[in-house]
N, C-alpha and C. Protein backbone atom coordinates (compact mmCIF):
# COMPACT_ATOMS: atom_id res chain seq x y z
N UNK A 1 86.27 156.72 51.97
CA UNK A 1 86.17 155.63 51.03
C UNK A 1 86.91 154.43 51.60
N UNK A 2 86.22 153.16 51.51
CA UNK A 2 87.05 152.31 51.77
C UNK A 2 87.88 151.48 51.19
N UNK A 3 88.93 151.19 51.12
CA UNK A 3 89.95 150.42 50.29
C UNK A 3 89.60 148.95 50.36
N UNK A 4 89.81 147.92 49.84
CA UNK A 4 89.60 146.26 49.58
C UNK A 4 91.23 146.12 49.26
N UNK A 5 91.66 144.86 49.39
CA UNK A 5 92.84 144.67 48.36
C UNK A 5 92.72 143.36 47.92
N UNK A 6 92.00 143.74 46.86
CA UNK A 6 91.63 142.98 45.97
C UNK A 6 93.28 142.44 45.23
N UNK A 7 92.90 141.25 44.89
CA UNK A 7 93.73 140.76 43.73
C UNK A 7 93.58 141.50 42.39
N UNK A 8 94.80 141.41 41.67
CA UNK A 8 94.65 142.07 40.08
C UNK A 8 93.74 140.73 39.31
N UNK A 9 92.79 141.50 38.09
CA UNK A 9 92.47 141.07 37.40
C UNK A 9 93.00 139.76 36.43
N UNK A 10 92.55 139.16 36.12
CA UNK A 10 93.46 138.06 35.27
C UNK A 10 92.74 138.06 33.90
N UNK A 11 93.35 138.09 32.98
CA UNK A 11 93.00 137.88 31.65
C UNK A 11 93.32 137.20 30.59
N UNK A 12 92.78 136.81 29.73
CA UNK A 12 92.71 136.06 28.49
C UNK A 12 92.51 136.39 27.12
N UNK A 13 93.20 136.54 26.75
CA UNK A 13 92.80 137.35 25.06
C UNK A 13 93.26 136.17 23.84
N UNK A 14 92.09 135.23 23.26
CA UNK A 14 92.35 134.70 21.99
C UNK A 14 91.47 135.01 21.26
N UNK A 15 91.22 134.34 20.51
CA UNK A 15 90.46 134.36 18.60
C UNK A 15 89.00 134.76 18.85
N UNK A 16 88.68 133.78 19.91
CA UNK A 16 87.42 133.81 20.14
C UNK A 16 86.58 135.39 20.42
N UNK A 17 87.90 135.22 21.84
CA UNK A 17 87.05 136.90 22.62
C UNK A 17 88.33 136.47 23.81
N UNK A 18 87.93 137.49 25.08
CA UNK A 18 88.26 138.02 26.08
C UNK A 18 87.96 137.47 27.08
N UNK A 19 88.42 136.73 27.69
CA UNK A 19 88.12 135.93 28.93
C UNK A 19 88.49 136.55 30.65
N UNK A 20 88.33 137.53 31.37
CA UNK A 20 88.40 137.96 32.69
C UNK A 20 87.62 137.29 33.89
N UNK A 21 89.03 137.08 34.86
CA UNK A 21 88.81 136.43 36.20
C UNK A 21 89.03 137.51 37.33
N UNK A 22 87.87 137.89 37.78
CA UNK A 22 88.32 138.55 38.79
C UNK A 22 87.87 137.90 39.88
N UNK A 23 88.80 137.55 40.91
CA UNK A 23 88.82 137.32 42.55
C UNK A 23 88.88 137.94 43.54
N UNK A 24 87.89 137.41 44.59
CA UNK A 24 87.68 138.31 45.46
C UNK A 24 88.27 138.40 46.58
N UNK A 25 88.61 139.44 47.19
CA UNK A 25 89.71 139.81 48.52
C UNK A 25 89.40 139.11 49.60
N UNK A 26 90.50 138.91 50.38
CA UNK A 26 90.19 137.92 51.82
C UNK A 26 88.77 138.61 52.55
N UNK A 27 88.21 139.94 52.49
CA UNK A 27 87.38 140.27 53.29
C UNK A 27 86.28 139.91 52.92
N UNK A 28 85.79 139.79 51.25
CA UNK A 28 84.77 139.49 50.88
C UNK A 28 84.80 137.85 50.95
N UNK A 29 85.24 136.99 51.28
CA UNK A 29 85.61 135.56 51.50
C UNK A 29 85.40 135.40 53.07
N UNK A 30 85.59 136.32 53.95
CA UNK A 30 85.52 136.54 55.10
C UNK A 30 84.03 136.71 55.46
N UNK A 31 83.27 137.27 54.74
CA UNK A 31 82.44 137.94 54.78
C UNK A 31 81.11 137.02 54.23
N UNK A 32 81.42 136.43 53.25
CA UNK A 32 80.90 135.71 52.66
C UNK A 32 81.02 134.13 53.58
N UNK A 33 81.39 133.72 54.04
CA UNK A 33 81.75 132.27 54.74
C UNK A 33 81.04 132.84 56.69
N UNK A 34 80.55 133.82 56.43
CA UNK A 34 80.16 134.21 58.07
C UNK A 34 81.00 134.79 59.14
N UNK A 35 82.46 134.78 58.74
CA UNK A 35 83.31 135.10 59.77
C UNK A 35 83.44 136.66 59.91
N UNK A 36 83.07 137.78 59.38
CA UNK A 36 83.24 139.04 59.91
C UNK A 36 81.55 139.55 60.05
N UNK A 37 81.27 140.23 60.55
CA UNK A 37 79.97 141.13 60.34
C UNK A 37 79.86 142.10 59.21
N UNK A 38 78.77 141.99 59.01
CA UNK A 38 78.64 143.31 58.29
C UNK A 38 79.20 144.76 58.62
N UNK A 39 79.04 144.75 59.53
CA UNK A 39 79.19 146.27 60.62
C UNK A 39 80.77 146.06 61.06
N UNK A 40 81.13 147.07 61.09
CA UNK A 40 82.86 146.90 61.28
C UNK A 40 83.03 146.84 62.51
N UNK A 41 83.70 145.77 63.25
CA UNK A 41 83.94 145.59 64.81
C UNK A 41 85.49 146.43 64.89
N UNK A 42 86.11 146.45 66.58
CA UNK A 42 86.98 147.30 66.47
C UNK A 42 88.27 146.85 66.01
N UNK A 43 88.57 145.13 65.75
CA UNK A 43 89.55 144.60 65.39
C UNK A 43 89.27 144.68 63.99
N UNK A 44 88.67 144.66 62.87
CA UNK A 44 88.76 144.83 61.58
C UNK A 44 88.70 146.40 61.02
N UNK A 45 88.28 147.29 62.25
CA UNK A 45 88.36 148.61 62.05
C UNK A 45 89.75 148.84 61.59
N UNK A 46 90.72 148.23 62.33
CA UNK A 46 92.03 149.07 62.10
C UNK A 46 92.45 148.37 60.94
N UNK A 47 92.22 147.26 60.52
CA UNK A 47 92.67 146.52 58.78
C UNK A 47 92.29 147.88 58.05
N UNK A 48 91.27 148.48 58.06
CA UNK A 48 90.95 149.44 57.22
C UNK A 48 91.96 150.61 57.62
N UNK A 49 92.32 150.82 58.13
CA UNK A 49 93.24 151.80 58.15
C UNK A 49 94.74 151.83 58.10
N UNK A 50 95.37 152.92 57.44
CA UNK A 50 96.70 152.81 56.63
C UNK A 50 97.62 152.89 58.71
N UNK A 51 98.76 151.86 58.61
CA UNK A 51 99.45 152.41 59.43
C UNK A 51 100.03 153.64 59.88
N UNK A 52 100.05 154.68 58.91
CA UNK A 52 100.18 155.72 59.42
C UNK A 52 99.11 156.43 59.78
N UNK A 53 97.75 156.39 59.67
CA UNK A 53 96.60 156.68 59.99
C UNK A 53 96.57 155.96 61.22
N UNK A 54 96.92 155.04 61.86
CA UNK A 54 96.53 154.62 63.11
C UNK A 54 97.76 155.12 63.87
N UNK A 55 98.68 155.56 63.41
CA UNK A 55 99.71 156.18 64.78
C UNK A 55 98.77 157.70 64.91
N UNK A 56 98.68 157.74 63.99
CA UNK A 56 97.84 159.86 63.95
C UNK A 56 97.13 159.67 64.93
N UNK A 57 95.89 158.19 64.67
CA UNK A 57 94.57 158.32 65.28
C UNK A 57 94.58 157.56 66.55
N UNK A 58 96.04 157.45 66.95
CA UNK A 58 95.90 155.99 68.27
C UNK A 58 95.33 156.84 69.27
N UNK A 59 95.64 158.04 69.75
CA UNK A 59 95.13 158.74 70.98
C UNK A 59 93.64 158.95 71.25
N UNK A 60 93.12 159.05 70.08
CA UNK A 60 91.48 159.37 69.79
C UNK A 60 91.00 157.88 69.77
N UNK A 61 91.74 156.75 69.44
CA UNK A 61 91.30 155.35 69.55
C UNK A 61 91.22 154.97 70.67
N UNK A 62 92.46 155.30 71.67
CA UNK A 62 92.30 154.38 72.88
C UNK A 62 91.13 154.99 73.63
N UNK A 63 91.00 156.81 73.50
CA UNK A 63 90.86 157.14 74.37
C UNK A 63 88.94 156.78 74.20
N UNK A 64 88.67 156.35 73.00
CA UNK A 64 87.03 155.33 73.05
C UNK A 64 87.06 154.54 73.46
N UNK A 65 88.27 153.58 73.72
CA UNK A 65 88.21 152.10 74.30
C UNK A 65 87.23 152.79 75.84
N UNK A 66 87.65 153.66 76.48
CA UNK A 66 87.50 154.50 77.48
C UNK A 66 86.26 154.78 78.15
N UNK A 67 85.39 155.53 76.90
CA UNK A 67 84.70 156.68 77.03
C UNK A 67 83.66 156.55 75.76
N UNK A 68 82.71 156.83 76.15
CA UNK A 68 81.28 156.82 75.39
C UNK A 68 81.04 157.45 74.46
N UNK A 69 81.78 159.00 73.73
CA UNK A 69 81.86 160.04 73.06
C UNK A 69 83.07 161.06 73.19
N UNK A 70 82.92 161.37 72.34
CA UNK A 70 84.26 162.72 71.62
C UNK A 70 83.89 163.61 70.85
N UNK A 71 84.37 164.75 70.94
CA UNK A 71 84.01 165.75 70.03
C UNK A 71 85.13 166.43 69.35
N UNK A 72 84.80 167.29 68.84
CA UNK A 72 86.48 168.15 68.41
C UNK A 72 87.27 168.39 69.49
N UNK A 73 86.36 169.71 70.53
CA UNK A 73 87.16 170.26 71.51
C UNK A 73 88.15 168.99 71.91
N UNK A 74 87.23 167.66 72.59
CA UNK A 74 88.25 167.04 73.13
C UNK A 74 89.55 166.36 72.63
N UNK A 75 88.65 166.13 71.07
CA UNK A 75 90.11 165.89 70.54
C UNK A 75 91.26 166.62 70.08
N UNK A 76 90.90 167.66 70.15
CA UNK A 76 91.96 168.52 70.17
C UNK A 76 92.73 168.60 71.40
N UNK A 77 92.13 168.33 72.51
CA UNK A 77 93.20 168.03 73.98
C UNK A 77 93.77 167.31 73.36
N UNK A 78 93.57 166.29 73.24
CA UNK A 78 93.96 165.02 73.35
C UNK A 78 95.31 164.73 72.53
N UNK A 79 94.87 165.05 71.22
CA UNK A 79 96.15 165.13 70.28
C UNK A 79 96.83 166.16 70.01
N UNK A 80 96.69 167.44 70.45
CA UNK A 80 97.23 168.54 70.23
C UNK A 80 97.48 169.62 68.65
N UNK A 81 96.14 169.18 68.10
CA UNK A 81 96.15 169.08 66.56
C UNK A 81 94.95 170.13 66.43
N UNK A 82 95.07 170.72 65.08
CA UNK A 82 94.42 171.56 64.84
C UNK A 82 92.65 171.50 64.44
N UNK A 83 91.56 172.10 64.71
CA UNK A 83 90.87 171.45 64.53
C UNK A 83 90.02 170.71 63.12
N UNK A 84 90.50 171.08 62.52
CA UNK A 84 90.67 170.71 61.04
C UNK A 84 91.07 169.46 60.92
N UNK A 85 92.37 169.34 61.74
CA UNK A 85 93.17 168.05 61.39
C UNK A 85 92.16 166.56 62.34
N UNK A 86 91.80 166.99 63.62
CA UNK A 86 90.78 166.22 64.53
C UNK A 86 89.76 165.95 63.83
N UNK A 87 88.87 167.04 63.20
CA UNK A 87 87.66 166.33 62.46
C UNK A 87 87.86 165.94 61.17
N UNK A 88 89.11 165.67 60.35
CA UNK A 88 89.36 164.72 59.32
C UNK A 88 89.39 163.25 60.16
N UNK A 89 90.04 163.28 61.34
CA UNK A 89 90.78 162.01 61.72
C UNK A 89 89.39 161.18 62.86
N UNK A 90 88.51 162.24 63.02
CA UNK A 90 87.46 161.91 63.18
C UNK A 90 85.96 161.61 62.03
N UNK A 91 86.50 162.39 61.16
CA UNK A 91 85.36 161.45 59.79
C UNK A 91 86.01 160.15 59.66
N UNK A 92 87.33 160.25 59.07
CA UNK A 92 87.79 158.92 59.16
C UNK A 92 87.13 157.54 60.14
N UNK A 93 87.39 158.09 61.18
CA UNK A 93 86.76 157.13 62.04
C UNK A 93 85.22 156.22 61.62
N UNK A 94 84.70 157.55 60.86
CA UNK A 94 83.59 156.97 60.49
C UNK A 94 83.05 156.75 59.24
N UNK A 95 83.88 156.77 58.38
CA UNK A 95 84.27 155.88 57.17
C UNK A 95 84.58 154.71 57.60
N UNK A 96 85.11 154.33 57.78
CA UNK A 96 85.58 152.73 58.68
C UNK A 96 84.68 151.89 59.61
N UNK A 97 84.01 153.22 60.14
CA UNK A 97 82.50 151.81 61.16
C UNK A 97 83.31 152.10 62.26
N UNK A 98 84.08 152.82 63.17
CA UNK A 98 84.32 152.50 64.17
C UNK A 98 83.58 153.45 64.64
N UNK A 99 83.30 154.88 64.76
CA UNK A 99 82.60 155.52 65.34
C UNK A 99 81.13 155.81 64.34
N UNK A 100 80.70 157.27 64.80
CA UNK A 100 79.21 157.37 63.89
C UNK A 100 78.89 158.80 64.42
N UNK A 101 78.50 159.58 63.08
CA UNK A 101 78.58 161.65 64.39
C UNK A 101 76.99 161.74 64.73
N UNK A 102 76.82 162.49 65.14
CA UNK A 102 75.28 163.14 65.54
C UNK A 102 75.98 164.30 65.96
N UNK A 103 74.62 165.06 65.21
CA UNK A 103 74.80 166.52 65.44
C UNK A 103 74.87 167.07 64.31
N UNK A 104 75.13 168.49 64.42
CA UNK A 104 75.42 169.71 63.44
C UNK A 104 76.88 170.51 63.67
N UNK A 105 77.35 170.63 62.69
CA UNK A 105 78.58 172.28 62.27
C UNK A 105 79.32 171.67 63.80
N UNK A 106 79.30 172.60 64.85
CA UNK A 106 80.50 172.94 66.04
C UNK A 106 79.63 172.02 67.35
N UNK A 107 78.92 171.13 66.95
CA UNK A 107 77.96 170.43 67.66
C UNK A 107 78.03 168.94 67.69
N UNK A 108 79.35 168.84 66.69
CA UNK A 108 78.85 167.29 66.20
C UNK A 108 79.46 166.53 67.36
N UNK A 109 78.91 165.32 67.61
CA UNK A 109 79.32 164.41 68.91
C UNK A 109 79.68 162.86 68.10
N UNK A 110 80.52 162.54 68.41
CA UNK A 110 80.96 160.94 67.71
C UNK A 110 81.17 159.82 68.77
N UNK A 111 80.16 158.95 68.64
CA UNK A 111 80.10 157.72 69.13
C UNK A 111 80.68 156.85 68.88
N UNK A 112 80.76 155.87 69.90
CA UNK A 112 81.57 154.54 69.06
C UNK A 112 80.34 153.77 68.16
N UNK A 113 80.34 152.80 67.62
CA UNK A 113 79.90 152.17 66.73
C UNK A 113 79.25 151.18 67.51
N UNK A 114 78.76 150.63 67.37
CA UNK A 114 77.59 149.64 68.74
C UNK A 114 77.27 148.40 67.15
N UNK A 115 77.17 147.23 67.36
CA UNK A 115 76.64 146.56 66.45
C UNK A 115 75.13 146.25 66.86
């Protein structure tokens, strides 16, 4: 799922009725004015992700700056993590737009994201 950080709601309550302002987050302003893509590039990839999610996932990040594909096995070299913990930190990846899987079950292969 992806997070926004949106501003809080603003409200109005008189006689009449209920008056609500909601505004929209720097990305949708971003987004809206032409300056980001639709498709998540690799510098707005990491806005989407919590700082502690990018120390977990830096090894599996750089090592795409790299390399064309990843799978579990390798990420399990790589980070020394269980494989459970690799293919969370690899869906992740693709919740966010930076990578994308193909494949099936113990097969799946994750690409980087190509616009």
């Amino acid at each position: 799922m992806i997070k926004y950080d949106a501003p809080l709601l603003e409200y109005d309550i008189s006689d009449v009725g209920v008056m609500v302002l909601c505004k929209p987050c720097e990305r949708y302003l971003r987004l809206l004015n032409g300056g980001d893509s639709v498709k998540t590039n690799d510098r707005n990839m990491t806005e989407l992700l919590t700082e502690r999610e990018k120390k977990s996932m830096e090894t599996i990040i750089s090592y795409m700056y790299d390399n064309d594909s990843i799978d579990n096995e390798t990420g399990r070299s790589l980070t020394g993590k269980s494989a459970a913990t690799v293919k969370r930190y690899l869906r992740r990846l693709c919740e966010v737009g930076f990578l994308v899987s193909s494949g099936a079950t113990k097969d799946t292969v994750y690409t980087k994201m190509t616009e």
